[in-house]
N, C-alpha and C. Protein backbone atom coordinates (compact mmCIF):
# COMPACT_ATOMS: atom_id res chain seq x y z
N UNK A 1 1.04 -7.64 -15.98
CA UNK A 1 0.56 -7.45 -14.62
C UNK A 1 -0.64 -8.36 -14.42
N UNK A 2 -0.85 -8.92 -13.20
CA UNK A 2 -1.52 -10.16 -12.94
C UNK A 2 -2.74 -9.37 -12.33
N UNK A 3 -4.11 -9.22 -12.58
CA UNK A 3 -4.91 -8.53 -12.50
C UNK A 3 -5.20 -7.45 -12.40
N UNK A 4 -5.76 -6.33 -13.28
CA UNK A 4 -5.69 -4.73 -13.57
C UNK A 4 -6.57 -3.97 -12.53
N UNK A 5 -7.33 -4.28 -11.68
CA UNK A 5 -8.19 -3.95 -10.50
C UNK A 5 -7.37 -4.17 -9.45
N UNK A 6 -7.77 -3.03 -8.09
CA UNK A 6 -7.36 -3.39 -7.02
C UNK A 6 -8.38 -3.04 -5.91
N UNK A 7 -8.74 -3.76 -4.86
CA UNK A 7 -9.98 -2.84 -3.77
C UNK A 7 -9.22 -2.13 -3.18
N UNK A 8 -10.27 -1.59 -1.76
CA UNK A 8 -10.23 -0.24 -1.36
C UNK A 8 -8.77 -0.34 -0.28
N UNK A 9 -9.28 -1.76 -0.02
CA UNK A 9 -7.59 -1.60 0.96
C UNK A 9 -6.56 -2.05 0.41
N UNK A 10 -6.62 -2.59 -0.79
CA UNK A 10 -5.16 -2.71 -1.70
C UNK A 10 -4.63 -1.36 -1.97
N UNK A 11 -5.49 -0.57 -2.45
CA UNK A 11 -5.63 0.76 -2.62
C UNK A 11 -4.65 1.75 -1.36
N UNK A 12 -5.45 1.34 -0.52
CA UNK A 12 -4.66 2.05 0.98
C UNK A 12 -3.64 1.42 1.50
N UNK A 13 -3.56 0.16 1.22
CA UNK A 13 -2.00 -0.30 1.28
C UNK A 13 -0.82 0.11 0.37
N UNK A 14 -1.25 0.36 -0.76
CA UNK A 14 0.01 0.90 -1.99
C UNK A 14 -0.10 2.47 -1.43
N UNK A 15 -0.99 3.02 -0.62
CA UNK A 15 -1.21 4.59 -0.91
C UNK A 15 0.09 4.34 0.24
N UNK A 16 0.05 3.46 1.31
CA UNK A 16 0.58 3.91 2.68
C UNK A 16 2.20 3.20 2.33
N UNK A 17 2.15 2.51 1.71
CA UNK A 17 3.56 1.72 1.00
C UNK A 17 4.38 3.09 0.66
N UNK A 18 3.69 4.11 -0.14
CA UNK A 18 4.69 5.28 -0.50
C UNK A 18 4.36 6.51 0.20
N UNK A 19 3.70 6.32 1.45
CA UNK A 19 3.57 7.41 2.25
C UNK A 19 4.39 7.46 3.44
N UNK A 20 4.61 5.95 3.73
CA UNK A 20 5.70 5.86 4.91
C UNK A 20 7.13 5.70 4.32
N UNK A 21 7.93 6.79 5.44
CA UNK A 21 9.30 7.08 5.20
C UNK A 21 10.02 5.27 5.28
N UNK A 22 10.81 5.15 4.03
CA UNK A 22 11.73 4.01 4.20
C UNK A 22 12.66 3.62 4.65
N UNK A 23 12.99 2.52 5.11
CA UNK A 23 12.86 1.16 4.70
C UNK A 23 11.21 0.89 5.17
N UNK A 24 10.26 0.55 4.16
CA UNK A 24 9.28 -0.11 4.26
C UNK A 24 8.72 -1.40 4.68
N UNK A 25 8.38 -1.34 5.48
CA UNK A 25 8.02 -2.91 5.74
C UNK A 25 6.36 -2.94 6.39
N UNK A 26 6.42 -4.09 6.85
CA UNK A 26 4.59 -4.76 7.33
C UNK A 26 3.74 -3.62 8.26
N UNK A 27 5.37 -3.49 9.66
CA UNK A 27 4.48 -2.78 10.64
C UNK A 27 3.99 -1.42 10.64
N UNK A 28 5.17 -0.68 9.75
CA UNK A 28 4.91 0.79 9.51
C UNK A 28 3.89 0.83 8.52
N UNK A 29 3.41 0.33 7.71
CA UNK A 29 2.38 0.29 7.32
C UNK A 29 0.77 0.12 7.68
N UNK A 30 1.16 -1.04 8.46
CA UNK A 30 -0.13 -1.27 9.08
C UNK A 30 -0.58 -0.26 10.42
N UNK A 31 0.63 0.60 11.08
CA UNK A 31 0.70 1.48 12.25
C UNK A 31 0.03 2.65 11.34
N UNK A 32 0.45 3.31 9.97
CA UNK A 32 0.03 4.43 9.28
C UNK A 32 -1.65 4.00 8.97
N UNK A 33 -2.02 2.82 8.77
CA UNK A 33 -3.29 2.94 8.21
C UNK A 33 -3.59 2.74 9.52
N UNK A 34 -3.59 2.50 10.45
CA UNK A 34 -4.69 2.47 11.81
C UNK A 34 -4.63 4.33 11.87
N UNK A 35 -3.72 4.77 12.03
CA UNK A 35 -3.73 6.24 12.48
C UNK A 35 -4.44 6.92 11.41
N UNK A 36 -4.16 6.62 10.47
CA UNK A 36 -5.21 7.70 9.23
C UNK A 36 -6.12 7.21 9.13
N UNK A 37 -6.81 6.27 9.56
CA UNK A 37 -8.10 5.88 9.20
C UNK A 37 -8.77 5.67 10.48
N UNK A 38 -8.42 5.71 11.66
CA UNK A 38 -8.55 5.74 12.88
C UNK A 38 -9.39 4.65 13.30
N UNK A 39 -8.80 3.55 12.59
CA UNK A 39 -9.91 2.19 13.09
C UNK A 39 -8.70 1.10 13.02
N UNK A 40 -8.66 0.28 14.01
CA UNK A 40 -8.06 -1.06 13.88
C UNK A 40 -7.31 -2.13 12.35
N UNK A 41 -6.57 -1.94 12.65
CA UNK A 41 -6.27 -2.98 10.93
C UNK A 41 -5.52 -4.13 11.55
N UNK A 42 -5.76 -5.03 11.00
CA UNK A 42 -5.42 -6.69 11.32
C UNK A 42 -3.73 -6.92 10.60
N UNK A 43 -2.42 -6.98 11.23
CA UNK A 43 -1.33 -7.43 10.60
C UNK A 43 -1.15 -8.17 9.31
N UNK A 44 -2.92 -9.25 9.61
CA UNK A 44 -2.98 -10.23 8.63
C UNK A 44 -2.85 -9.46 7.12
N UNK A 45 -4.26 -9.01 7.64
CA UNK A 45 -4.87 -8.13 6.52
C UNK A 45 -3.64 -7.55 5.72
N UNK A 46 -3.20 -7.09 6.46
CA UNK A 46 -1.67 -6.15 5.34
C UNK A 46 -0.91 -6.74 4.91
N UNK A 47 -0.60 -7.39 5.60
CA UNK A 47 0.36 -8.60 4.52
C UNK A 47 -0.52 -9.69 3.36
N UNK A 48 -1.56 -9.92 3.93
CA UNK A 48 -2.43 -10.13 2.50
C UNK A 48 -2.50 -9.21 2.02
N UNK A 49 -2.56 -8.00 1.78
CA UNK A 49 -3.03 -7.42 0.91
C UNK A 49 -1.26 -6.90 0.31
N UNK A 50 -0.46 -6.86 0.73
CA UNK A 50 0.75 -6.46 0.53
C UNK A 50 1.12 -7.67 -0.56
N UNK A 51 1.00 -9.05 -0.27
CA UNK A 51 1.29 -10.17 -1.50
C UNK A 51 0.14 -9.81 -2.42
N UNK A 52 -0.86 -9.71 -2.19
CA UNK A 52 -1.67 -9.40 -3.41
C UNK A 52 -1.34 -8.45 -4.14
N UNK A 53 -1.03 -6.94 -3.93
CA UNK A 53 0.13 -6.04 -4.80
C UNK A 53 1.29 -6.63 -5.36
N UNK A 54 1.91 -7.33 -4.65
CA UNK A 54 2.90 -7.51 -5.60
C UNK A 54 2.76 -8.78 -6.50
N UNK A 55 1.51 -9.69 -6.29
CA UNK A 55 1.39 -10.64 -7.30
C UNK A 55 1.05 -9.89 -8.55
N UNK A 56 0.13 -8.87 -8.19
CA UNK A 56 0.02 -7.81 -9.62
C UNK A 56 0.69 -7.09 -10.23
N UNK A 57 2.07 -7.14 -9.36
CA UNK A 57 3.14 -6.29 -10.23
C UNK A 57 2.82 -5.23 -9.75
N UNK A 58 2.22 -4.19 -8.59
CA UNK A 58 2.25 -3.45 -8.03
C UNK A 58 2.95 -2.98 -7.21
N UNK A 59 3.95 -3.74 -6.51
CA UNK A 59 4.75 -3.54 -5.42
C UNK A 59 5.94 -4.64 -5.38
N UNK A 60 6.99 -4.44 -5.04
CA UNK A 60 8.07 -4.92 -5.71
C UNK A 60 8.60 -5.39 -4.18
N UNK A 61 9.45 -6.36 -3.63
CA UNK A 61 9.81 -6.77 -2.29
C UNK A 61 11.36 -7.28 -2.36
N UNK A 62 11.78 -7.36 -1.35
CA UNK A 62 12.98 -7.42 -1.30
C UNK A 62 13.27 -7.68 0.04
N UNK A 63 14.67 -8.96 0.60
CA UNK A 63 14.58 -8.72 2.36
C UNK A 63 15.72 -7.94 3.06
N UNK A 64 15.91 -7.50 3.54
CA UNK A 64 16.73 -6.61 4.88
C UNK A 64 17.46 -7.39 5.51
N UNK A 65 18.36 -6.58 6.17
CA UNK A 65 19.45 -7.27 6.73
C UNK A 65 19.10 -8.13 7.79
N UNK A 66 18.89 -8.87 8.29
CA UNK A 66 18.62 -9.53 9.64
C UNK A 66 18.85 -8.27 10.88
N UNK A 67 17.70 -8.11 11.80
CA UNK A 67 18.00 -7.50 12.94
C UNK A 67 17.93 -8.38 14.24
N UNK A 68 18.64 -7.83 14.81
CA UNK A 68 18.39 -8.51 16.77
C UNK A 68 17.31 -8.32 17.05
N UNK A 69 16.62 -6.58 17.18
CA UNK A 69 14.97 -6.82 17.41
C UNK A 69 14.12 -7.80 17.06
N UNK A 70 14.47 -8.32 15.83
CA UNK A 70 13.71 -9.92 15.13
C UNK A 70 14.26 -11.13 15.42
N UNK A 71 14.81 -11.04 16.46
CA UNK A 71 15.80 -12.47 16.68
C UNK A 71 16.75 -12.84 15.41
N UNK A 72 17.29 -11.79 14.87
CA UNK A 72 18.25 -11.79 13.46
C UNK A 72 17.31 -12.64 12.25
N UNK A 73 16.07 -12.84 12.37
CA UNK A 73 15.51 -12.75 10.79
C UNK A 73 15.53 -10.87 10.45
N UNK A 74 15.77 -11.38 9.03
CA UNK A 74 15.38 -10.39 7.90
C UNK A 74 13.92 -9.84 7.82
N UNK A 75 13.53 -8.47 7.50
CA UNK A 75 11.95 -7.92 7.69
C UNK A 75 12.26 -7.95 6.08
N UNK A 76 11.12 -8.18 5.69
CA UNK A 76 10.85 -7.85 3.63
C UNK A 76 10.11 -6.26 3.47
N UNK A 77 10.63 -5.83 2.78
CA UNK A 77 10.87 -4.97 2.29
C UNK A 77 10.21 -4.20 1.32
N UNK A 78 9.30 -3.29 1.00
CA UNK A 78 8.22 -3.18 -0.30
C UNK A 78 8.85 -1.44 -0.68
N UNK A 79 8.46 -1.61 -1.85
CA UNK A 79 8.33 -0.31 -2.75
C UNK A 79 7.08 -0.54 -3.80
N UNK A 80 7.09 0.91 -4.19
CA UNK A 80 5.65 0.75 -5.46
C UNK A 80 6.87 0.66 -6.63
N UNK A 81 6.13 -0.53 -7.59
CA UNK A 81 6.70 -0.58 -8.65
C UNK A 81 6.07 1.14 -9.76
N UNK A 82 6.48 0.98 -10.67
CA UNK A 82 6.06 2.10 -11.73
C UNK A 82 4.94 1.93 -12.61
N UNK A 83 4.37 0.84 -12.18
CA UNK A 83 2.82 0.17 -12.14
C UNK A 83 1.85 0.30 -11.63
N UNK A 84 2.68 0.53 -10.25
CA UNK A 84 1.96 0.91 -8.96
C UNK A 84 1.60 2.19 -8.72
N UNK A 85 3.04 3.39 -9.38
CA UNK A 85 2.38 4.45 -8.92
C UNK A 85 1.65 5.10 -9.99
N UNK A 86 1.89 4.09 -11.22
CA UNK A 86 0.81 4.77 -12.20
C UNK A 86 -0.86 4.19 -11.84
N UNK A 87 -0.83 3.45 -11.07
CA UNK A 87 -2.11 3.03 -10.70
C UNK A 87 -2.78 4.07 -9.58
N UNK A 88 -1.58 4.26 -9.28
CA UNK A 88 -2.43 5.37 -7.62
C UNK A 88 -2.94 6.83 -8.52
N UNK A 89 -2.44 6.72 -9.94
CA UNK A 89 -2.35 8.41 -10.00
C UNK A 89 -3.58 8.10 -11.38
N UNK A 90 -3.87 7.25 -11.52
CA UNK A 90 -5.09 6.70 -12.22
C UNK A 90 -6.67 7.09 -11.06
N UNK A 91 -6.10 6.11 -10.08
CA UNK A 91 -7.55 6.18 -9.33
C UNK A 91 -7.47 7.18 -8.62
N UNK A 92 -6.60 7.90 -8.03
CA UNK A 92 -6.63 9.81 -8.50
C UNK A 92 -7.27 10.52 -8.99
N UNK A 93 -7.24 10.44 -10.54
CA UNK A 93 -7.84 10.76 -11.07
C UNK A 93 -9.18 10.67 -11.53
N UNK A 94 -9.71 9.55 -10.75
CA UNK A 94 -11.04 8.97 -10.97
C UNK A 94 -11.63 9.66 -10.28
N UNK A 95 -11.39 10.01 -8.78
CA UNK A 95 -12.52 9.85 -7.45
C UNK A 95 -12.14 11.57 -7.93
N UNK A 96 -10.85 12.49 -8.22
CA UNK A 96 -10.91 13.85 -8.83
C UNK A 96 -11.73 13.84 -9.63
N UNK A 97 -12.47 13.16 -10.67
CA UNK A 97 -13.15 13.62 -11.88
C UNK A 97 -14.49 13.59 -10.87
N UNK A 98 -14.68 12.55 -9.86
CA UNK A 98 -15.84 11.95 -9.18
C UNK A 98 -16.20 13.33 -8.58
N UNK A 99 -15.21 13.33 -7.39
CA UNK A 99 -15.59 14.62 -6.66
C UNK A 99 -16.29 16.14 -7.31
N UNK A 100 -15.36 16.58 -8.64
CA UNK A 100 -15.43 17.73 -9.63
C UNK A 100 -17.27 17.42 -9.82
N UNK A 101 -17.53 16.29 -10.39
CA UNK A 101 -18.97 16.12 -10.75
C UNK A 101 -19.81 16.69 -9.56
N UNK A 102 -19.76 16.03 -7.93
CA UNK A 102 -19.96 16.34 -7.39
C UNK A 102 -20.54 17.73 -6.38
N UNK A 103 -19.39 18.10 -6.86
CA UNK A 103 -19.09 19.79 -6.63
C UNK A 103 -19.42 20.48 -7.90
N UNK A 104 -19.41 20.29 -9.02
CA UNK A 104 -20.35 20.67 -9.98
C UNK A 104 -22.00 21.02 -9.78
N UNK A 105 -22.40 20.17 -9.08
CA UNK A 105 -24.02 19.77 -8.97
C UNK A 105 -24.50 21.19 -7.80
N UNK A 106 -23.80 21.59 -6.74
CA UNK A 106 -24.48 22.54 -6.33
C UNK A 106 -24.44 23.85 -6.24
């Protein structure tokens, strides 16, 4: 895997990659993180950050059939690799140990 770190919106891009119902692609992704995070996200942004997952072996792509809505191009396609979702359930477990400390203290 091509770098073992990921930031906060690589992070929320792999979270929203397996939170939205499939076939996965750019827009349902980028539509789920504006609504859960209730701030603007840039198309760009997600698809950068969507090749950056899968240059790490985080997210795996594939293209679709050509539609008419797209003028018959193909939309590409993402899933979390088994890299990926061992990564989500890693930093899981981090910000859980984080929080526990947290909530420990008062």
């Amino acid at each position: 895997m091509k770098g073992d770190k990921i930031g906060e919106f690589e992070e929320l891009t792999l979270l929203a990659v397996r939170a939205v119902e499939p076939p996965v692609y750019g827009v349902p992704v980028q539509q789920f993180l504006e609504q859960v995070s209730r701030r603007r996200v840039a198309m760009g942004a997600v698809y950068s950050a969507l090749d950056r997952l899968e240059d790490k072996g985080l997210l795996r792509s594939s293209l679709g059939g050509a539609t008419p809505q797209r003028g018959g191009k193909a939309k590409r396609l993402y899933s979390a690799t088994p890299a990926g979702v061992r990564m989500l359930r890693e930093l899981r477990a981090v910000r859980e140990r984080i929080w526990q400390t947290i909530e420990d203290r008062r």
